[in-house]
Every structure is written in structure tokens, then in C-alpha cells.
PDB file of N, CA and C in Angstrom:
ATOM      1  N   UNK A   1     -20.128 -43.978 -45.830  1.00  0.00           N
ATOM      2  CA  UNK A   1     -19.866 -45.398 -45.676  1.00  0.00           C
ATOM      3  C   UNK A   1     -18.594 -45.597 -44.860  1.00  0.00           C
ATOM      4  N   UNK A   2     -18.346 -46.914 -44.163  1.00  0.00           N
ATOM      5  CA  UNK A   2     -17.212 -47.158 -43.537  1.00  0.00           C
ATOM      6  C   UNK A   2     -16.510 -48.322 -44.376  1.00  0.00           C
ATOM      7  N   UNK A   3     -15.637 -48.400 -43.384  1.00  0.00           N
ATOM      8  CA  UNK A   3     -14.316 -49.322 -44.025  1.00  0.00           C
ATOM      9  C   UNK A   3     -14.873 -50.789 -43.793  1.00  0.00           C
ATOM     10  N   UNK A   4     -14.480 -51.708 -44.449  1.00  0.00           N
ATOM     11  CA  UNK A   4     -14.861 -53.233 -44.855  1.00  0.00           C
ATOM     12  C   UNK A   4     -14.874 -53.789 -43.786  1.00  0.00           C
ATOM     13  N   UNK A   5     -13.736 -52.883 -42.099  1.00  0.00           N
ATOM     14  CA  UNK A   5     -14.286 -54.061 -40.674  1.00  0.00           C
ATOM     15  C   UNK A   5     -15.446 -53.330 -40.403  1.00  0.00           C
ATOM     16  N   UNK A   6     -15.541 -51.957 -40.350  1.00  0.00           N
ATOM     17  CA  UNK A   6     -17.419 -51.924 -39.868  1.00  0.00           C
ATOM     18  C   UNK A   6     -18.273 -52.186 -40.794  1.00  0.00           C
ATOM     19  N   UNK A   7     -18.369 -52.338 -41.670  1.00  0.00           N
ATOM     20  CA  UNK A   7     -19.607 -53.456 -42.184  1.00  0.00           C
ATOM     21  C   UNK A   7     -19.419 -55.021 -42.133  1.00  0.00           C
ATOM     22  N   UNK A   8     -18.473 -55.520 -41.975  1.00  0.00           N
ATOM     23  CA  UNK A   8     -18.221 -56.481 -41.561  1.00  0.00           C
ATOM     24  C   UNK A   8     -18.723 -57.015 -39.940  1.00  0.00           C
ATOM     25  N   UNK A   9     -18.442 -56.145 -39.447  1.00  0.00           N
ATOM     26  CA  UNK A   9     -19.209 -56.007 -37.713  1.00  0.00           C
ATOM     27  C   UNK A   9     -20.496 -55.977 -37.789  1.00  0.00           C
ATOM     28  N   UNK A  10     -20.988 -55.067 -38.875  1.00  0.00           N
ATOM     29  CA  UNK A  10     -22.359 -54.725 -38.898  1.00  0.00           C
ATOM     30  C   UNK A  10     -23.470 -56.156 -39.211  1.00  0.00           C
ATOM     31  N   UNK A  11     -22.441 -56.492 -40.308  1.00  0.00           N
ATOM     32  CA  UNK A  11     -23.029 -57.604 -40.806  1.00  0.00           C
ATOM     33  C   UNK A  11     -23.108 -58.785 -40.067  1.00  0.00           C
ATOM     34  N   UNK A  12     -21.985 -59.189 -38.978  1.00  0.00           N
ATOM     35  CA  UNK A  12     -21.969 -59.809 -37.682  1.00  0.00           C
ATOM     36  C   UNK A  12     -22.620 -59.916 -36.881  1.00  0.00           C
ATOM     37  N   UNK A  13     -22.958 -58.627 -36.490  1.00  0.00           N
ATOM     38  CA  UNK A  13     -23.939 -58.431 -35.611  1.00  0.00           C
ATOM     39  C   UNK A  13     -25.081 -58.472 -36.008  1.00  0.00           C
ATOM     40  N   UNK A  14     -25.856 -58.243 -36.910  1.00  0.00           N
ATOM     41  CA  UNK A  14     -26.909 -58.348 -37.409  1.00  0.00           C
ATOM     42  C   UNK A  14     -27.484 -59.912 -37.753  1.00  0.00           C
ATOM     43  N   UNK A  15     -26.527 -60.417 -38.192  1.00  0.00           N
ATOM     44  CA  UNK A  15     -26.639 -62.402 -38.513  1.00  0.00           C
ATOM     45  C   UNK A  15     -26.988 -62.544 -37.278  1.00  0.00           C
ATOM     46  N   UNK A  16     -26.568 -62.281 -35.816  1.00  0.00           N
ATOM     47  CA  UNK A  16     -26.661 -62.878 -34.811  1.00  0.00           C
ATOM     48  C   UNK A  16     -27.952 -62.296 -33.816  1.00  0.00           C
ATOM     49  N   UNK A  17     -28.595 -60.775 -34.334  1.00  0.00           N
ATOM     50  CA  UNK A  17     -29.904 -60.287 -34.169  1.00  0.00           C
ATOM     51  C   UNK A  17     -30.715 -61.052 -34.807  1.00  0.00           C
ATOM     52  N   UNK A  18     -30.302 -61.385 -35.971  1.00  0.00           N
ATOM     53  CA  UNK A  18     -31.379 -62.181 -36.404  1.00  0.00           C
ATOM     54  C   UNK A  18     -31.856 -63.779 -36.224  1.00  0.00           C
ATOM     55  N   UNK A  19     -30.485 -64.418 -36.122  1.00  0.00           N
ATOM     56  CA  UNK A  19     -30.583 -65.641 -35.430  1.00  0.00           C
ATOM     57  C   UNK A  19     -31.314 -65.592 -34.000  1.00  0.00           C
ATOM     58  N   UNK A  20     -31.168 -64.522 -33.116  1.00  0.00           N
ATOM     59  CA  UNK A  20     -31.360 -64.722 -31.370  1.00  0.00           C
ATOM     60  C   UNK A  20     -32.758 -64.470 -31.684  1.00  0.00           C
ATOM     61  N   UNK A  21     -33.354 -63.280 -32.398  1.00  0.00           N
ATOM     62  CA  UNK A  21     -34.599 -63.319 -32.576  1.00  0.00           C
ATOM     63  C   UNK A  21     -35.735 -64.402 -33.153  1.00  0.00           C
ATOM     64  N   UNK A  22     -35.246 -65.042 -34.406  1.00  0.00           N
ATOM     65  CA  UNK A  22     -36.083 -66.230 -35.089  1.00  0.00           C
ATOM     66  C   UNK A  22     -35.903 -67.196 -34.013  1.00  0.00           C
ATOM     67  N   UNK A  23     -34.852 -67.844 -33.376  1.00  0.00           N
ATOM     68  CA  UNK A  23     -34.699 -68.320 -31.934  1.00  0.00           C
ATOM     69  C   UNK A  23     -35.863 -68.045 -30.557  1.00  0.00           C
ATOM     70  N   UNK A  24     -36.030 -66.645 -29.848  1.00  0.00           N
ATOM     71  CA  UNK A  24     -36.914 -66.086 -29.534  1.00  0.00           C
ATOM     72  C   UNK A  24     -38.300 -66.298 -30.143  1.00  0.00           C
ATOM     73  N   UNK A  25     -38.555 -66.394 -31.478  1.00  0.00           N
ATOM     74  CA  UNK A  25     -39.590 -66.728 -31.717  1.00  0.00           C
ATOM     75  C   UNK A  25     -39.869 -68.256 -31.677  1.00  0.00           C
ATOM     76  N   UNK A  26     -39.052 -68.594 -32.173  1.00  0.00           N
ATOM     77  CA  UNK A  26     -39.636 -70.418 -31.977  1.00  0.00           C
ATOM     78  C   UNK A  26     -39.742 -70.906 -30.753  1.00  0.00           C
ATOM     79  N   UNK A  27     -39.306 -70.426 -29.740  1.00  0.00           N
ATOM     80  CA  UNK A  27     -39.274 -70.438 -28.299  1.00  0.00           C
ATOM     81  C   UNK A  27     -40.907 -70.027 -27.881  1.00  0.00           C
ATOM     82  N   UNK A  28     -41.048 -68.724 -28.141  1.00  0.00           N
ATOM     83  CA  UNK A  28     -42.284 -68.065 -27.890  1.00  0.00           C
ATOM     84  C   UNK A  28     -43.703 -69.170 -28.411  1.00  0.00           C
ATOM     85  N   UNK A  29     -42.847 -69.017 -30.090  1.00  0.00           N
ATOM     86  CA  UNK A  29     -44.381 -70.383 -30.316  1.00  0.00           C
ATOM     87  C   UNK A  29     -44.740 -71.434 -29.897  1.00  0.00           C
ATOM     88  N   UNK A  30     -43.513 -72.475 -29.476  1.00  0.00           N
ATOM     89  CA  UNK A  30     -43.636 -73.479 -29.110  1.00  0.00           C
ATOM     90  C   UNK A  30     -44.298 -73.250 -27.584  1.00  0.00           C
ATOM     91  N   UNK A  31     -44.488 -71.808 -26.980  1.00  0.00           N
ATOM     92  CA  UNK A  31     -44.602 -72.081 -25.482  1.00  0.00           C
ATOM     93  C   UNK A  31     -43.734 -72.011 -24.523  1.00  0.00           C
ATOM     94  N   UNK A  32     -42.739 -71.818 -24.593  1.00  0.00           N
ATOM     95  CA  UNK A  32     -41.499 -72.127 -23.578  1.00  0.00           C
ATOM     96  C   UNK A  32     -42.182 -71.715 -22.619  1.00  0.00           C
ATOM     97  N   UNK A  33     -41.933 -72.074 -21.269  1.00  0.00           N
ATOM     98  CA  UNK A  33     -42.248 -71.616 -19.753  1.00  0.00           C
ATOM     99  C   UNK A  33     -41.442 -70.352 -19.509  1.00  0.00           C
ATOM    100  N   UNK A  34     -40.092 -70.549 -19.987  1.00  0.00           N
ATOM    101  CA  UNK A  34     -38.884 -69.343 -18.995  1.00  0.00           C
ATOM    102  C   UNK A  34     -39.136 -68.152 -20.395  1.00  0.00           C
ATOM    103  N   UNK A  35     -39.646 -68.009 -21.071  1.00  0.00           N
ATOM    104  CA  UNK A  35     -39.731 -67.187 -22.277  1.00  0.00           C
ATOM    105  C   UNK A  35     -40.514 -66.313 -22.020  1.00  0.00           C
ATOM    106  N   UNK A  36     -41.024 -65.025 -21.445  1.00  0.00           N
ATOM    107  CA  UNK A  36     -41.777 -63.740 -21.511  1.00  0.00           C
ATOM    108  C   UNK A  36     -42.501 -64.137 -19.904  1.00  0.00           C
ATOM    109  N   UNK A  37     -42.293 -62.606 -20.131  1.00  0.00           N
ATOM    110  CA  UNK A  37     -42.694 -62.216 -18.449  1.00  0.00           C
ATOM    111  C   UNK A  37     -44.162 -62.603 -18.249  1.00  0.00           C
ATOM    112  N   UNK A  38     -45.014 -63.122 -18.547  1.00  0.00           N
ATOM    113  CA  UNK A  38     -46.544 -63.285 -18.291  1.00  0.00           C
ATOM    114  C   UNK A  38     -46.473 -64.536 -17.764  1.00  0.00           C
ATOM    115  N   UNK A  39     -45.657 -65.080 -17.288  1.00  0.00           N
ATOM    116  CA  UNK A  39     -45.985 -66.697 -16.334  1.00  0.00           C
ATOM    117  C   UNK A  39     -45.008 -66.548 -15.030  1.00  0.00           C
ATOM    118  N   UNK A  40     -45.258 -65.054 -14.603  1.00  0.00           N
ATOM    119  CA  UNK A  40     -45.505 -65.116 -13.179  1.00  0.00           C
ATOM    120  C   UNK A  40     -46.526 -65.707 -12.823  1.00  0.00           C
ATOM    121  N   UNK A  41     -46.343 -66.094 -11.444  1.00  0.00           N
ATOM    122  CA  UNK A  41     -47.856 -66.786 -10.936  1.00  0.00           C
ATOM    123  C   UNK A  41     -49.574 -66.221 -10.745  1.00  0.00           C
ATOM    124  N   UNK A  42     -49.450 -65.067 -10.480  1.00  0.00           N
ATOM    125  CA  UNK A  42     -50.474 -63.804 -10.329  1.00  0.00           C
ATOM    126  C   UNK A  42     -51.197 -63.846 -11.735  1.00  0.00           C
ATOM    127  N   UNK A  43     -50.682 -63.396 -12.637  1.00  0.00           N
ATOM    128  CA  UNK A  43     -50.998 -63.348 -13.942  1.00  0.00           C
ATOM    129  C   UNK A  43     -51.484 -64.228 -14.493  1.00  0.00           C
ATOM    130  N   UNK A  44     -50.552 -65.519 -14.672  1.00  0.00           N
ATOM    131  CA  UNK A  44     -51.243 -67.187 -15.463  1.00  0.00           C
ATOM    132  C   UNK A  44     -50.941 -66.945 -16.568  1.00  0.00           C
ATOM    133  N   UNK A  45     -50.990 -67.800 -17.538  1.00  0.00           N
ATOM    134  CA  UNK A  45     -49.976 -68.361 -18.727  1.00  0.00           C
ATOM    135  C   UNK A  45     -50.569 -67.217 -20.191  1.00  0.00           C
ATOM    136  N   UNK A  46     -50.610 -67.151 -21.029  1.00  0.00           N
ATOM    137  CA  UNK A  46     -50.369 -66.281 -22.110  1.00  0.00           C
ATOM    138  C   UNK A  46     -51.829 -66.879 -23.009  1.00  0.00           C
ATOM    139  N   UNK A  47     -52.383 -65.945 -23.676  1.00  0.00           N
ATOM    140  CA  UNK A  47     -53.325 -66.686 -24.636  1.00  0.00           C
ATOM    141  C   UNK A  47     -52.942 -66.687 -26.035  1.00  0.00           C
ATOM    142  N   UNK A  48     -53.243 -67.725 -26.623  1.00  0.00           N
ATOM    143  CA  UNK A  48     -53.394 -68.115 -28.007  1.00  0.00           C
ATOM    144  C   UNK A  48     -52.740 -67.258 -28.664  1.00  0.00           C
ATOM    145  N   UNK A  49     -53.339 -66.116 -28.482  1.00  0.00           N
ATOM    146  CA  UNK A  49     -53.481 -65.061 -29.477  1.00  0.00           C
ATOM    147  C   UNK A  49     -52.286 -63.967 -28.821  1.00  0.00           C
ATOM    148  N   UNK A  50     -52.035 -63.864 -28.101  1.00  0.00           N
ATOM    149  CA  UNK A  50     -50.388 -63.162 -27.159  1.00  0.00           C
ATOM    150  C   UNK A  50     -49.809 -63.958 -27.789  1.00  0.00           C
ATOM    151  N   UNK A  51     -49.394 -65.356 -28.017  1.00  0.00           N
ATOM    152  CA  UNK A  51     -48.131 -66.271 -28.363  1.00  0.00           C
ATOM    153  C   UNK A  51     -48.438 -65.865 -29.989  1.00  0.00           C
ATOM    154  N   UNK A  52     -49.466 -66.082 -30.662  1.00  0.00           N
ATOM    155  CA  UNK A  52     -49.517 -65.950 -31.897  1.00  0.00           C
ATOM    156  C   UNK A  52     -48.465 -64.198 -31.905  1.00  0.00           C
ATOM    157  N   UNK A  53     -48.993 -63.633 -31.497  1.00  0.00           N
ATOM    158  CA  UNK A  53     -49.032 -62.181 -31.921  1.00  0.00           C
ATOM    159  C   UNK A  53     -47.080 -62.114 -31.541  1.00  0.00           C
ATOM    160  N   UNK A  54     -46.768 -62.225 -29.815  1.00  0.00           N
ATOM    161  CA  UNK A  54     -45.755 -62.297 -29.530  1.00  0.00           C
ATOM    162  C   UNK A  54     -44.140 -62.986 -30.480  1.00  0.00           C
ATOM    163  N   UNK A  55     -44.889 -64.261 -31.557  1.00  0.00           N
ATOM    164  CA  UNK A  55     -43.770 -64.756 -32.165  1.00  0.00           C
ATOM    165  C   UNK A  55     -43.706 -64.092 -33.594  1.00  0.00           C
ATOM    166  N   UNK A  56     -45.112 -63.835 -34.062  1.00  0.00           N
ATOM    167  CA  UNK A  56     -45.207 -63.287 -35.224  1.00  0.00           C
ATOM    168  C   UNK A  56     -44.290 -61.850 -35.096  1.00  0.00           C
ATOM    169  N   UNK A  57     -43.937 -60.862 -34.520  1.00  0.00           N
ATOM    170  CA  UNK A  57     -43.213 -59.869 -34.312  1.00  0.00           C
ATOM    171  C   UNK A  57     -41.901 -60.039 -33.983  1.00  0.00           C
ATOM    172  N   UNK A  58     -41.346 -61.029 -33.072  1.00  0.00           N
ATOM    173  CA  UNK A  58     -40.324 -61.584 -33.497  1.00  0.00           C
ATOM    174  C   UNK A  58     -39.457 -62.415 -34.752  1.00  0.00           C
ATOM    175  N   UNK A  59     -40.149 -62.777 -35.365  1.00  0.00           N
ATOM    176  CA  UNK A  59     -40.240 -63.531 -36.629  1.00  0.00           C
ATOM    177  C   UNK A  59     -39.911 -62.470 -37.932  1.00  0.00           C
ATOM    178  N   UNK A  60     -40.994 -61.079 -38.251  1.00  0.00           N
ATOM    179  CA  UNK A  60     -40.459 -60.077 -38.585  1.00  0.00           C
ATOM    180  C   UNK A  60     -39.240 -59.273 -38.069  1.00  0.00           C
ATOM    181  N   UNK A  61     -39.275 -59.058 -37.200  1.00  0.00           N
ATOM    182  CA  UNK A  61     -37.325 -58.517 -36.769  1.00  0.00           C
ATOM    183  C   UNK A  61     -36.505 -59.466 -37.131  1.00  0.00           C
ATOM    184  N   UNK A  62     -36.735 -60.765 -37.113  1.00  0.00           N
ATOM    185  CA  UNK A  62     -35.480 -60.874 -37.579  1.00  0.00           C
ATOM    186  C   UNK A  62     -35.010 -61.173 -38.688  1.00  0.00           C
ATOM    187  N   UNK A  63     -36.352 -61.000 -39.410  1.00  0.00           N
ATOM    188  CA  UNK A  63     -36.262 -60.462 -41.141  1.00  0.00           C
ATOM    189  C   UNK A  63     -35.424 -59.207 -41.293  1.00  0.00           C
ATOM    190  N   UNK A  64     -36.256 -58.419 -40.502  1.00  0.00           N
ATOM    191  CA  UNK A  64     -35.845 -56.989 -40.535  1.00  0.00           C
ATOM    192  C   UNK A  64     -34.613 -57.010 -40.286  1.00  0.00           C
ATOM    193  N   UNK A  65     -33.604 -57.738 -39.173  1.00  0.00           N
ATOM    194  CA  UNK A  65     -32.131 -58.519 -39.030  1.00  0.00           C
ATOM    195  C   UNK A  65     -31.909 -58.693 -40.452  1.00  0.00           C
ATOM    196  N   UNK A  66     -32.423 -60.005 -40.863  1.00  0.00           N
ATOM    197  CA  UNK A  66     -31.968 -60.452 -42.134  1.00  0.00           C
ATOM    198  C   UNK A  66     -31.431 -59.337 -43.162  1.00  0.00           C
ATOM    199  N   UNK A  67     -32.638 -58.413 -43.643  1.00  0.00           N
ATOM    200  CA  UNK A  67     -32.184 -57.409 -44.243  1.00  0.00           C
ATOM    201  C   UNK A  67     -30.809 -56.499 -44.347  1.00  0.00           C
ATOM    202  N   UNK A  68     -30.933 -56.223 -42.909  1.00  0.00           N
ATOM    203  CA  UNK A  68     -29.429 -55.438 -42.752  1.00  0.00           C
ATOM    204  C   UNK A  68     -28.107 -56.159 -42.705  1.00  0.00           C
ATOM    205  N   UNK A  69     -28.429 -57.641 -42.872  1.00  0.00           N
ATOM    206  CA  UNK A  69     -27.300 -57.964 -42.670  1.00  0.00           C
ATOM    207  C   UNK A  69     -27.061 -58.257 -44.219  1.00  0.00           C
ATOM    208  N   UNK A  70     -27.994 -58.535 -45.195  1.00  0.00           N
ATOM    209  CA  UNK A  70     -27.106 -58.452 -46.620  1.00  0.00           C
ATOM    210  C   UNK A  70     -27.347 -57.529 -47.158  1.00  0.00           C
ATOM    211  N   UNK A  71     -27.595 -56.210 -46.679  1.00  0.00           N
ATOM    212  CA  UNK A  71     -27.476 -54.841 -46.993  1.00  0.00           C
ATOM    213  C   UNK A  71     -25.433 -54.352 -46.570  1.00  0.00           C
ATOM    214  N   UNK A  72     -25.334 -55.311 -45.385  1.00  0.00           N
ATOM    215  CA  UNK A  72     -23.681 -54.883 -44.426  1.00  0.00           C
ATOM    216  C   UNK A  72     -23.245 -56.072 -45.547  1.00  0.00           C
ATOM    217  N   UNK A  73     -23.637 -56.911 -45.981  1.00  0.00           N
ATOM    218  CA  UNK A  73     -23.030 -57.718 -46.539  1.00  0.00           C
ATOM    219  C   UNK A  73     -22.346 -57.421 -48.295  1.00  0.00           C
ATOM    220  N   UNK A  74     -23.356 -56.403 -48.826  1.00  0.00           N
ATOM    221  CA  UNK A  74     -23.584 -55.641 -50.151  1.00  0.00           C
ATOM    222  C   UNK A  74     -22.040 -54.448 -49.788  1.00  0.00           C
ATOM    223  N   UNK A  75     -21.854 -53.971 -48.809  1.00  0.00           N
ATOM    224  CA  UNK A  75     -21.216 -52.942 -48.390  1.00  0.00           C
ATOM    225  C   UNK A  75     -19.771 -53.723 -47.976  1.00  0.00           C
ATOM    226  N   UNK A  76     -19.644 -54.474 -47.792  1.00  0.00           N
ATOM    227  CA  UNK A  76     -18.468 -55.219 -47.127  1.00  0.00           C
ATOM    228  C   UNK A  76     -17.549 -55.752 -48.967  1.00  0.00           C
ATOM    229  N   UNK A  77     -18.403 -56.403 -49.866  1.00  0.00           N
ATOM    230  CA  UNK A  77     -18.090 -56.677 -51.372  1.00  0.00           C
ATOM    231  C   UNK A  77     -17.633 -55.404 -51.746  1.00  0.00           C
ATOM    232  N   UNK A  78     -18.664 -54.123 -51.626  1.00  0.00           N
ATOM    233  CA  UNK A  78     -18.356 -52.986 -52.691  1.00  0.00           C
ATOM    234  C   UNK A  78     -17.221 -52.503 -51.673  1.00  0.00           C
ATOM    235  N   UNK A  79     -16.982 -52.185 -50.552  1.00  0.00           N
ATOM    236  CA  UNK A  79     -15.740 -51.335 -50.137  1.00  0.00           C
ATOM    237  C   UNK A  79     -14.713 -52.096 -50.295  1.00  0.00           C
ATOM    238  N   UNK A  80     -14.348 -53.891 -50.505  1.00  0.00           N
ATOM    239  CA  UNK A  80     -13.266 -54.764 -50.715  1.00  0.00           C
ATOM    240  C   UNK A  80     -13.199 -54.385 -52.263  1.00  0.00           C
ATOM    241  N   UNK A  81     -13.791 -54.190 -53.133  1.00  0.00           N
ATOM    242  CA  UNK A  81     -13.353 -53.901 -54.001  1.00  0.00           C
ATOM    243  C   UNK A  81     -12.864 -52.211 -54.812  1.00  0.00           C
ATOM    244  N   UNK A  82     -13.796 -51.663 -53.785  1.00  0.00           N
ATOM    245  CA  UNK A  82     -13.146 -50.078 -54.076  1.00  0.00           C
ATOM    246  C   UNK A  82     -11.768 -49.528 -53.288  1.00  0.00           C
ATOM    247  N   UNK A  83     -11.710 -50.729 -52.762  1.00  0.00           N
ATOM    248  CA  UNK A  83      -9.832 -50.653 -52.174  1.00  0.00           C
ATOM    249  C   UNK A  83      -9.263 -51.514 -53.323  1.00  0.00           C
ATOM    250  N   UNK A  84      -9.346 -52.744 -54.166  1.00  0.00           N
ATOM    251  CA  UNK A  84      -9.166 -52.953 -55.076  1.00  0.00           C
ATOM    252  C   UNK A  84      -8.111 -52.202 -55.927  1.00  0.00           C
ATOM    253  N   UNK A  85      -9.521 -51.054 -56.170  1.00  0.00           N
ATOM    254  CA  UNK A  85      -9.695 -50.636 -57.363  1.00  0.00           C
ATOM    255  C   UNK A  85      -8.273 -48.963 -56.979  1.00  0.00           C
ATOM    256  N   UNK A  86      -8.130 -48.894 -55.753  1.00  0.00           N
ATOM    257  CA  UNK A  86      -7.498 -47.722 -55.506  1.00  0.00           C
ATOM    258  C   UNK A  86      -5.699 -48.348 -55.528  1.00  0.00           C
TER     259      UNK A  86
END
């Protein structure tokens, strides 16, 4: 384990993986135009089932975000208090 600023970072960074991603996804669902490479012109716009699939996987990461960040968050309490305790 590290000291209370790297899980603190960890946990930082991770709030903000997970925010940019659930972000990314609501973007993706709603459609955005500037959001994923498939609306070049050649290609043509995304189906149903790409946007379904595309936000639903974003949506899990940034669960999977979520997770680690009150896992860094669990670690940031116990090392503030095992300096405490020393």
C-alpha cells in the first residue's frame, strides 16, 4: 500500500475516469455528431445497436471507475488513520 497522497491521487483520478466516461456515454446515447469515429462521410452514421452497445460499455467503465475510486477512497481513511495510530 502507499501513503494517503497516492491513494488520494488514485482516488482523484479515478472520480474523474469515471465522470469523463458516464459523460462519454451520455454523449454516445444521445447521438452526438463529434462523438466516435463512424460519422466520417464514407461510412454514414452508426446503428441503433453500435450506439446501444457503444454507451452500454462506457456506462460499465465507469462503474468499473466508480469502484476504484471507493476502493482509493477505503485506502486513503485506513492509511489516515494508521498514521494516527503510529
Amino acid at each position: 500500500m502507499c501513503n494517503p497522497v497516492g491513494c488520494t491521487f488514485c482516488a482523484l483520478l479515478s472520480g474523474f475516469g469515471a465522470f469523463f466516461m458516464f459523460l462519454l456515454g451520455i454523449c454516445i446515447s444521445n447521438n452526438y455528431e463529434f462523438v466516435g469515429e463512424w460519422y466520417s462521410p464514407p461510412v454514414g452514421s452508426p446503428s441503433e445497436a453500435q450506439i446501444k452497445k457503444g454507451a452500454t460499455s462506457c456506462f460499465i467503465t465507469g462503474g468499473i471507475y466508480i469502484g476504484f475510486t471507493v476502493m482509493a477512497a477505503v485506502c486513503v481513511c485506513y492509511q489516515n488513520k494508521k498514521l494516527k495510530r503510529s
